[in-house]
Protein backbone atom coordinates (compact mmCIF):
# COMPACT_ATOMS: atom_id res chain seq x y z
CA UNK A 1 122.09 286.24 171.99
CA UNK A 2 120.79 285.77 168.55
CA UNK A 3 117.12 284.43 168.37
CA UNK A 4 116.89 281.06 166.96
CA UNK A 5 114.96 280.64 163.74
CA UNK A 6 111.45 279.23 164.10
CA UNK A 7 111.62 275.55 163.09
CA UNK A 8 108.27 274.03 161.73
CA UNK A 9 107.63 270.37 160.68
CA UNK A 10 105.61 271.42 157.85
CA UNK A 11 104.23 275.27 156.80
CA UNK A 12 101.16 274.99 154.86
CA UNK A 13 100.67 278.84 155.70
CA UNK A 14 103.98 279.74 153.80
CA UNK A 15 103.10 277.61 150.64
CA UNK A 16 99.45 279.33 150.35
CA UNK A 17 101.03 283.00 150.72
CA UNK A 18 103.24 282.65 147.52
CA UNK A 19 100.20 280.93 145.36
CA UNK A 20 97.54 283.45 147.14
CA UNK A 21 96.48 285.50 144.18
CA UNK A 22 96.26 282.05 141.66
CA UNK A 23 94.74 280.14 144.55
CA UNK A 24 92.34 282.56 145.70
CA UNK A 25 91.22 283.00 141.48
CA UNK A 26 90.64 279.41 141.21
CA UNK A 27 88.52 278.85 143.94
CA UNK A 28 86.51 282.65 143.48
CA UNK A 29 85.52 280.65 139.71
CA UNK A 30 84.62 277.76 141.63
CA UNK A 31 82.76 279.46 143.63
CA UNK A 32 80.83 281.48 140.67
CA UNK A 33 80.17 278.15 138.54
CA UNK A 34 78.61 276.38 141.75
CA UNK A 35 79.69 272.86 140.15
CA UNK A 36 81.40 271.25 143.59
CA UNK A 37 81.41 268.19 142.88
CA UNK A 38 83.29 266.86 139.32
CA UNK A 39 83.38 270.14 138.06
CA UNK A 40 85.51 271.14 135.25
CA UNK A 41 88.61 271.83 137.56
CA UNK A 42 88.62 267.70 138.32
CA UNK A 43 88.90 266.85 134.59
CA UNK A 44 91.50 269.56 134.46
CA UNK A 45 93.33 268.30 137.41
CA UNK A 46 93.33 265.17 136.28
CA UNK A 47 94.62 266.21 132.15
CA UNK A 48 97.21 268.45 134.10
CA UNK A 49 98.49 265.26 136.42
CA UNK A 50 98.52 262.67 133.78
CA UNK A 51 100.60 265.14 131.86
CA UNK A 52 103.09 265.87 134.70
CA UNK A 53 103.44 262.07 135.03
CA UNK A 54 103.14 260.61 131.53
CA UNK A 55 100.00 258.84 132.27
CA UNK A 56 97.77 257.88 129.37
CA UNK A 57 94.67 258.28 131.90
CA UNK A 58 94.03 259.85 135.32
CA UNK A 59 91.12 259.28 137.46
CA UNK A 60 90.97 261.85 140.56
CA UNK A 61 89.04 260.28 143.37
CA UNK A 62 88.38 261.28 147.24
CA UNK A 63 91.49 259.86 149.15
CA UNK A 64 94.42 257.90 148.78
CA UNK A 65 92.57 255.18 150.41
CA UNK A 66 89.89 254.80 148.24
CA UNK A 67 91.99 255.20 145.22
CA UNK A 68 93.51 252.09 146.75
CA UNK A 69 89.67 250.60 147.45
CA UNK A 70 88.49 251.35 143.75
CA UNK A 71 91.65 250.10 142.15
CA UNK A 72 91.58 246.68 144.14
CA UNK A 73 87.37 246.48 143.33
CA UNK A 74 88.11 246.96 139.93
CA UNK A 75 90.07 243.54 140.06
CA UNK A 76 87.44 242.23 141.44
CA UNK A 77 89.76 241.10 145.19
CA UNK A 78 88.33 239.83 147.87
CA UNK A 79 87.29 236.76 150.18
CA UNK A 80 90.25 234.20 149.71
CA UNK A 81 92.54 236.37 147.81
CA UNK A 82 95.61 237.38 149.01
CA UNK A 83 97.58 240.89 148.82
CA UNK A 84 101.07 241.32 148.94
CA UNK A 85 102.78 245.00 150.56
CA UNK A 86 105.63 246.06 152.74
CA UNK A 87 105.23 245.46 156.71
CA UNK A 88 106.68 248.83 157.22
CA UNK A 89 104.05 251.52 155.64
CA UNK A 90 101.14 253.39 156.44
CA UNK A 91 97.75 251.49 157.63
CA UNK A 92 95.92 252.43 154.75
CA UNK A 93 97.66 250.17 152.56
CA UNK A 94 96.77 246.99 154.66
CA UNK A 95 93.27 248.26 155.62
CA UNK A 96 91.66 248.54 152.21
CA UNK A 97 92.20 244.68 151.71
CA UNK A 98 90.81 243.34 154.53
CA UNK A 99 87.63 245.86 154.17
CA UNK A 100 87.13 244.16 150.82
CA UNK A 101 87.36 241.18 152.55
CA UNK A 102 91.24 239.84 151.03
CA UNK A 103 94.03 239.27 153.26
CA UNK A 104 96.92 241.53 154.12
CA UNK A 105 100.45 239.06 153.47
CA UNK A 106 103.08 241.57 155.39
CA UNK A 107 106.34 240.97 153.60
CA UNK A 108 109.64 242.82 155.37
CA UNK A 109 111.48 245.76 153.48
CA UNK A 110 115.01 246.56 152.75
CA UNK A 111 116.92 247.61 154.90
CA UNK A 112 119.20 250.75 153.19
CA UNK A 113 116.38 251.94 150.95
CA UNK A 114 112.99 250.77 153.10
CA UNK A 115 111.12 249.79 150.17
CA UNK A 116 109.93 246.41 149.84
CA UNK A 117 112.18 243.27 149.80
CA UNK A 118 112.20 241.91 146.13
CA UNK A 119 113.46 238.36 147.76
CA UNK A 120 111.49 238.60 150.43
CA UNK A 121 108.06 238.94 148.24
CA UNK A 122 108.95 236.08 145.98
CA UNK A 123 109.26 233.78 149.31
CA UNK A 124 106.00 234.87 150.54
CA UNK A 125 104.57 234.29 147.36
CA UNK A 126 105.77 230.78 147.00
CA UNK A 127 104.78 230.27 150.76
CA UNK A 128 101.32 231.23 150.06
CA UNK A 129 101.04 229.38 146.89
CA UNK A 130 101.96 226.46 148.33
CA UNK A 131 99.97 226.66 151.34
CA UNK A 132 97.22 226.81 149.36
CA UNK A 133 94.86 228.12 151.65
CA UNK A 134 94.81 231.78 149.58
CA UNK A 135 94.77 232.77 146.15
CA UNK A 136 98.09 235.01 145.60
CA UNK A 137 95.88 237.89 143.28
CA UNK A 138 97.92 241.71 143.40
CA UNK A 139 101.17 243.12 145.05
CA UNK A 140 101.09 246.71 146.68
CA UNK A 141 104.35 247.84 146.03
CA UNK A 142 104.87 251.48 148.46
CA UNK A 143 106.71 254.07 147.19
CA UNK A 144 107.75 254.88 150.61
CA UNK A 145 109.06 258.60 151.53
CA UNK A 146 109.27 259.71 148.21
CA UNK A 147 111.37 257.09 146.75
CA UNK A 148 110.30 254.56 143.98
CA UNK A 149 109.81 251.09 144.94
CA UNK A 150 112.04 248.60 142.83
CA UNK A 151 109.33 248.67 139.87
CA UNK A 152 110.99 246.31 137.51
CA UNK A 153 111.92 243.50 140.52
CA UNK A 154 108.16 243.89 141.34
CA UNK A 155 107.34 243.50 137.85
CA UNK A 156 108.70 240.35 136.89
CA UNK A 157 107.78 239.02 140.21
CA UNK A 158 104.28 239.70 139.26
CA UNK A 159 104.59 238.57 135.60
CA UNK A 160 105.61 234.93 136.85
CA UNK A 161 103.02 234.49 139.15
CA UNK A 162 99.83 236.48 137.46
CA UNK A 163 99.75 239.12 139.60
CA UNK A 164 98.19 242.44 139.35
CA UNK A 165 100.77 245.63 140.65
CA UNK A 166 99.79 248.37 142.20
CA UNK A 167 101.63 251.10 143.03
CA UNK A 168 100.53 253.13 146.23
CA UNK A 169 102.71 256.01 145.41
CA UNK A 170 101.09 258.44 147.94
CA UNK A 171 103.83 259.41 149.62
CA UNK A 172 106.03 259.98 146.10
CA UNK A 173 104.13 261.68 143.72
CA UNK A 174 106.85 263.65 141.71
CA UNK A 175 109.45 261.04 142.12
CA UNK A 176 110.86 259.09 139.08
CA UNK A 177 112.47 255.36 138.50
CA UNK A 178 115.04 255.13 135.46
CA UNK A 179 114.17 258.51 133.75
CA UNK A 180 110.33 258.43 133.81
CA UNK A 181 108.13 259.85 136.80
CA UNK A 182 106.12 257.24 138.75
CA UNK A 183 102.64 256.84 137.82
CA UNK A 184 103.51 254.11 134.93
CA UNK A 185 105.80 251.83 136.46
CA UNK A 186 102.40 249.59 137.95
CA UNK A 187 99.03 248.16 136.03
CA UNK A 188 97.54 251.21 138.20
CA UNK A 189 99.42 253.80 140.31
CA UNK A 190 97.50 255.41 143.64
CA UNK A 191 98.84 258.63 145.16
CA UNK A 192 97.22 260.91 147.96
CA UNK A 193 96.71 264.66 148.13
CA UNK A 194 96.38 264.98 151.94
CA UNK A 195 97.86 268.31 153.20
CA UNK A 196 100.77 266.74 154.10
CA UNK A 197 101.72 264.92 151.08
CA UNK A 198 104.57 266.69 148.54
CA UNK A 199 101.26 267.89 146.55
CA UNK A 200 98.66 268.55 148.73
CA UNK A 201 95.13 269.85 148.76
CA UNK A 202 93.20 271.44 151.72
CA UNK A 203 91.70 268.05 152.68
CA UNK A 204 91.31 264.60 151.71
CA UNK A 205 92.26 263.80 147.77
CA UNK A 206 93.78 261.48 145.72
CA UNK A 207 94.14 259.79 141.73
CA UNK A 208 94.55 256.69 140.13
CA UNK A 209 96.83 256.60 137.03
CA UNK A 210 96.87 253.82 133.94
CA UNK A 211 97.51 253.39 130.54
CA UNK A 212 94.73 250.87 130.12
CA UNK A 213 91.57 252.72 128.64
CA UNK A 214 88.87 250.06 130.11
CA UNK A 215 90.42 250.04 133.61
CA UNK A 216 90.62 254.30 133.32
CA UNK A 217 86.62 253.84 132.34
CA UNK A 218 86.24 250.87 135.43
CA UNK A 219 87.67 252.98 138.42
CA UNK A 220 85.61 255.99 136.85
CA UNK A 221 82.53 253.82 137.17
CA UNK A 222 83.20 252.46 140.69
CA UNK A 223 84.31 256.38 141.85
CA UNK A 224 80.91 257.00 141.61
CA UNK A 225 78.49 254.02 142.66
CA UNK A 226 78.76 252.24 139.62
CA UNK A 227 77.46 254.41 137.04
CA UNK A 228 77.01 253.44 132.98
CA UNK A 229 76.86 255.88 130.58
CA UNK A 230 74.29 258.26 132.58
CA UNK A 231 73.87 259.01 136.51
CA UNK A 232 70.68 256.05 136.67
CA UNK A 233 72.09 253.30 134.91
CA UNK A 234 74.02 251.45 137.94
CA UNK A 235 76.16 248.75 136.16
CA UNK A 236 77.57 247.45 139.16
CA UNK A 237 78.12 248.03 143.18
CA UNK A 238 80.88 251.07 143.57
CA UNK A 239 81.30 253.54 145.96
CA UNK A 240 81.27 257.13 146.55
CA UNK A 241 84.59 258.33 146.02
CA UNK A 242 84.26 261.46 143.95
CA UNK A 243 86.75 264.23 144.63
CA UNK A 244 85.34 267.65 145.04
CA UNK A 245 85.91 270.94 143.05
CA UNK A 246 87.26 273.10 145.71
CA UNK A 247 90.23 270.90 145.75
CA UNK A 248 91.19 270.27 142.44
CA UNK A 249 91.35 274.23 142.16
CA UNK A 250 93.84 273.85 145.20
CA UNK A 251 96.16 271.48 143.50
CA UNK A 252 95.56 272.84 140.21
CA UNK A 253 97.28 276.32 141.75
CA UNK A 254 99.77 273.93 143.82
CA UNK A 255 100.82 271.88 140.79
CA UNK A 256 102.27 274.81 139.07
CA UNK A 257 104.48 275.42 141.60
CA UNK A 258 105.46 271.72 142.06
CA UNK A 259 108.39 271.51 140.03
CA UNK A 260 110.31 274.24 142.22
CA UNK A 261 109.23 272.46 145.38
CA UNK A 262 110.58 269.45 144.38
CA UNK A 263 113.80 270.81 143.83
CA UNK A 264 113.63 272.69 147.06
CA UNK A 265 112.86 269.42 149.20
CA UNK A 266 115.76 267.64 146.92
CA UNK A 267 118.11 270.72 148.10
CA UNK A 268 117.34 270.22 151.87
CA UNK A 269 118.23 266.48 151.89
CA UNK A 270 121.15 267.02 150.19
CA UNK A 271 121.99 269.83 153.03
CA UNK A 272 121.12 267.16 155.58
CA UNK A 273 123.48 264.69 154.35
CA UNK A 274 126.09 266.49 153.49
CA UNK A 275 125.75 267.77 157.19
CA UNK A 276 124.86 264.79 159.67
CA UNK A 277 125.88 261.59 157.25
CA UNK A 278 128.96 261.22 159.75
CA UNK A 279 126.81 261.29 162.74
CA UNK A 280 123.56 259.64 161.69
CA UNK A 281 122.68 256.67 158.96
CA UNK A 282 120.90 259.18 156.41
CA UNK A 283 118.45 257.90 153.81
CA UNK A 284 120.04 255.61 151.05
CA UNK A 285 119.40 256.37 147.58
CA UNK A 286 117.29 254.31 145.43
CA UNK A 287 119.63 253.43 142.30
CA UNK A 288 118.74 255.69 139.18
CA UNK A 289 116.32 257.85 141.01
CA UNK A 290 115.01 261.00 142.37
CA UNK A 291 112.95 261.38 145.19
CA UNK A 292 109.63 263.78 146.22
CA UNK A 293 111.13 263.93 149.64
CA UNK A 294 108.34 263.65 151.18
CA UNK A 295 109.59 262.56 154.62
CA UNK A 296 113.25 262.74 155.39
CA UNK A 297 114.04 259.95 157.78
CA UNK A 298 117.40 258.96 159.59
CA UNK A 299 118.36 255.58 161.75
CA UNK A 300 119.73 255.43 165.34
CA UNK A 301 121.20 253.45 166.80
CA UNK A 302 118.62 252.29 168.94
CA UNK A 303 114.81 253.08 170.85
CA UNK A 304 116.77 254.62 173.46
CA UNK A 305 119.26 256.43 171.65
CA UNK A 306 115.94 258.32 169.77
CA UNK A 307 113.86 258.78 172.56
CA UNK A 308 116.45 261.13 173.90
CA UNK A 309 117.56 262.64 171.29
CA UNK A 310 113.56 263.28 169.80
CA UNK A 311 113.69 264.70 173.35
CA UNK A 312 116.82 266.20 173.42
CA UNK A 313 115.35 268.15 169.68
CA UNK A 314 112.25 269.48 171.03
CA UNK A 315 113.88 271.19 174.02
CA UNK A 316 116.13 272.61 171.37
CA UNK A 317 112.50 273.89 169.08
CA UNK A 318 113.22 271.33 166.66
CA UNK A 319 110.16 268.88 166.18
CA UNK A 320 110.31 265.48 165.08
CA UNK A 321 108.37 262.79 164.23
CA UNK A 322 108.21 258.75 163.73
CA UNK A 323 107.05 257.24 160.83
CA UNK A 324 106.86 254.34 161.81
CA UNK A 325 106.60 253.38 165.59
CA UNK A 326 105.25 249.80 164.63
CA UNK A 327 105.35 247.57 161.58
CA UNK A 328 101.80 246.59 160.35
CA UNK A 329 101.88 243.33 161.25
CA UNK A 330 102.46 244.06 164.66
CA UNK A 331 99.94 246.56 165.19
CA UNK A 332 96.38 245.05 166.81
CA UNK A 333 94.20 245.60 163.82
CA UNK A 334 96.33 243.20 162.15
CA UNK A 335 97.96 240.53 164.13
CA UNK A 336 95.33 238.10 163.49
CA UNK A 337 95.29 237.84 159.90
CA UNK A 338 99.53 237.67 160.14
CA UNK A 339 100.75 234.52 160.10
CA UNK A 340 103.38 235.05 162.44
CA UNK A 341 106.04 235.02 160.05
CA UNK A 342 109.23 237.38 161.45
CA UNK A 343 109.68 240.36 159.53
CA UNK A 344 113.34 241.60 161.67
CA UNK A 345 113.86 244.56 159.11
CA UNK A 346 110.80 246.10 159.40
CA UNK A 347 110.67 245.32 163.58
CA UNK A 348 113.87 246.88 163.50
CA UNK A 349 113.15 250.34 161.65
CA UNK A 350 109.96 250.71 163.99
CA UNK A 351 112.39 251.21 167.02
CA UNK A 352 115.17 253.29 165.01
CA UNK A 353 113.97 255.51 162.82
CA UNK A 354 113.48 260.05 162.81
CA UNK A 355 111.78 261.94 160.67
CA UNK A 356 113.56 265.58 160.57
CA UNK A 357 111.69 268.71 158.95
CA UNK A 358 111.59 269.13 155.20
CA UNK A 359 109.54 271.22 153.39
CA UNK A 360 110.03 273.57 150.85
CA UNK A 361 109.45 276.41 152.98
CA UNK A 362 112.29 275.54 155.14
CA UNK A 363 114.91 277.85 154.74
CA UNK A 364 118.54 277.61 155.17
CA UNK A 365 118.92 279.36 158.48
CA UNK A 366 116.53 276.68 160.14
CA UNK A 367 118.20 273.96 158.06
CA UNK A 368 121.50 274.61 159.97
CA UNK A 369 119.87 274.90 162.79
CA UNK A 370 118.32 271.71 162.97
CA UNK A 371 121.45 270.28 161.53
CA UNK A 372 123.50 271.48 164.81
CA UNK A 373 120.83 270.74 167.13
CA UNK A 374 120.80 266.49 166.29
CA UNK A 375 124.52 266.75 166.08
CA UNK A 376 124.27 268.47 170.25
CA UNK A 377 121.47 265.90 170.60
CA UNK A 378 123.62 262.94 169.43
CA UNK A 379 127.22 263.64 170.86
């Protein structure tokens, strides 16, 4: 019998053997200059990511989160204010309102393509407007699994009612809406370089992009407790969200590799569609798109239906995983600032949805292997 082919959910050890030599240079000057914090690999990082994007200005701070923090302190959100984003995302987008004391207004998602519900956002909008008990202040649009978000829908949503955008694109760095990459689309863009991420560090990281010059100089400020013009003169109350040296040299030596990742992940889905689209719902396409890929993720029928065949996969060496088993509002942290409004698309995708291996290490052997092991699992 031939040996199956090792199967791995993600394979950060096969990505760091083909950058070892640049990797290993970057961090060796790091490690000479002795600058770990802010050195001159985070201003390069963040000259090299604007670039990559077309981002007037790039700010590289400590997490995804507290990009999300620093961009939501900059407009000055909190007690009273209200904060629009998808029920069907990752906790950090509705945790960073409430810890600035705002409140977290879950609106439901669509249904092919998982980003937010343009319709859907305008009603809760106009609900909380009228209601009058908040002040409607930014949407959170989520560029979820490496698709864009419906950035002009958002847009003229926000226009019409004042709003600030945001774009939590942590999950879709690389990804690009109508011929230009994401990082523009918003007032600010957020992304995240945790090691699982499309671009990744070897930790917790993450940037801010915007082509406004004061904001660029605001979240710069608030990365770093509020700081004027030298390290003593506090202007204002920030935080301490500085990212460190060692990692920008790690996605400085990941970035220029990026490009052929990309197409790597975008050659995998298209293998997975091509071979499970008559046995599975596969991902929709967002219109006039590409995607990072960051998470694959097909439907089923139902929770039972993926509980045995998740089960059915690992017996066959295949992981899996579930992104998301809850929607937000539905989770304990957050059911008592939800207003108890239904959100049925995103309830629904909780109990349905699969995330299969992709990664750009994943070669074709182990493709087709997980491709006939879901189509045993689901027959």
């Amino acid at each position: 019998m031939t040996d199956r082919p090792t199967v791995t959910f993600l394979d950060l050890k096969a990505q760091q053997r083909r950058i070892e030599a640049d990797l290993r240079a970057r961090l060796e000057r790091v490690l000479a200059h002795c600058q770990f914090v802010l050195g001159p690999e985070v201003a390069e990082l963040e000259a090299s990511l604007a670039a990559f994007c077309g981002a007037a200005h790039c700010v590289a701070v400590s997490s995804g989160t507290d990009a999300l923090q620093i961009a939501m302190m900059a407009e000055g959100i909190g007690r009273g204010d209200a904060v629009f984003l998808p029920a069907f995302t990752y906790t950090a987008t509705a945790e960073v309102p409430l810890v600035l004391g705002a409140t977290p207004v879950f609106v439901d998602v669509d249904p092919a393509t998982f980003q937010i519900d343009p319709a859907h956002l305008a009603a809760r909008i106009d609900a909380v407007a009228r209601a009058g008990r908040l002040r409607p202040r930014a949407i959170i649009g989520v560029d979820l699994f490496g698709q864009p978000a419906d950035w002009p829908a958002i847009a003229a949503i926000a226009s019409r009612h004042g709003l600030v955008t945001i774009d939590d694109c942590a999950q879709s760095f690389g990804a690009s809406l109508h011929g230009a990459r994401l990082g523009r689309h918003a007032d600010v863009t957020t992304t995240s370089f945790f090691p699982s991420k499309p671009l990744g560090g070897y930790g917790d990281g993450g940037a801010m992009f915007t082509e406004d010059s004061d904001r660029a100089a605001l979240c710069r400020s608030l990365r770093t407790h509020g700081e004027g013009t030298t390290r003593y003169e506090v202007l204002r109350t920030g935080m301490n969200g500085r990212l460190d040296t060692l990692q920008a040299a790690v996605l400085l030596a990941k970035l220029a590799v990026f490009e052929d990742e990309l197409a790597a992940r975008a050659r995998i889905a298209a293998a997975y569609d091509a071979a499970l689209r008559d046995v599975v719902t596969v991902p929709a396409r967002v219109p006039d798109s590409t995607s990072a890929w960051a998470i694959y993720a097909i439907l089923l029928r139902d929770g039972a239906t993926r509980e045995r065949v998740q089960a059915a996969l690992r017996a066959d060496g295949v992981p899996t995983a579930i992104y998301y088993p809850r929607a937000l509002h539905q989770q304990p942290a957050y059911r008592d600032h939800h207003d108890a409004t239904v959100l049925p698309v995103a309830e629904d995708l909780a109990t349905r949805i699969l995330a299969l291996p992709i990664h750009p290490d994943l070669h074709d052997d182990a493709v087709a292997a997980v491709c006939a092991a879901l189509r045993r699992a689901v027959a």
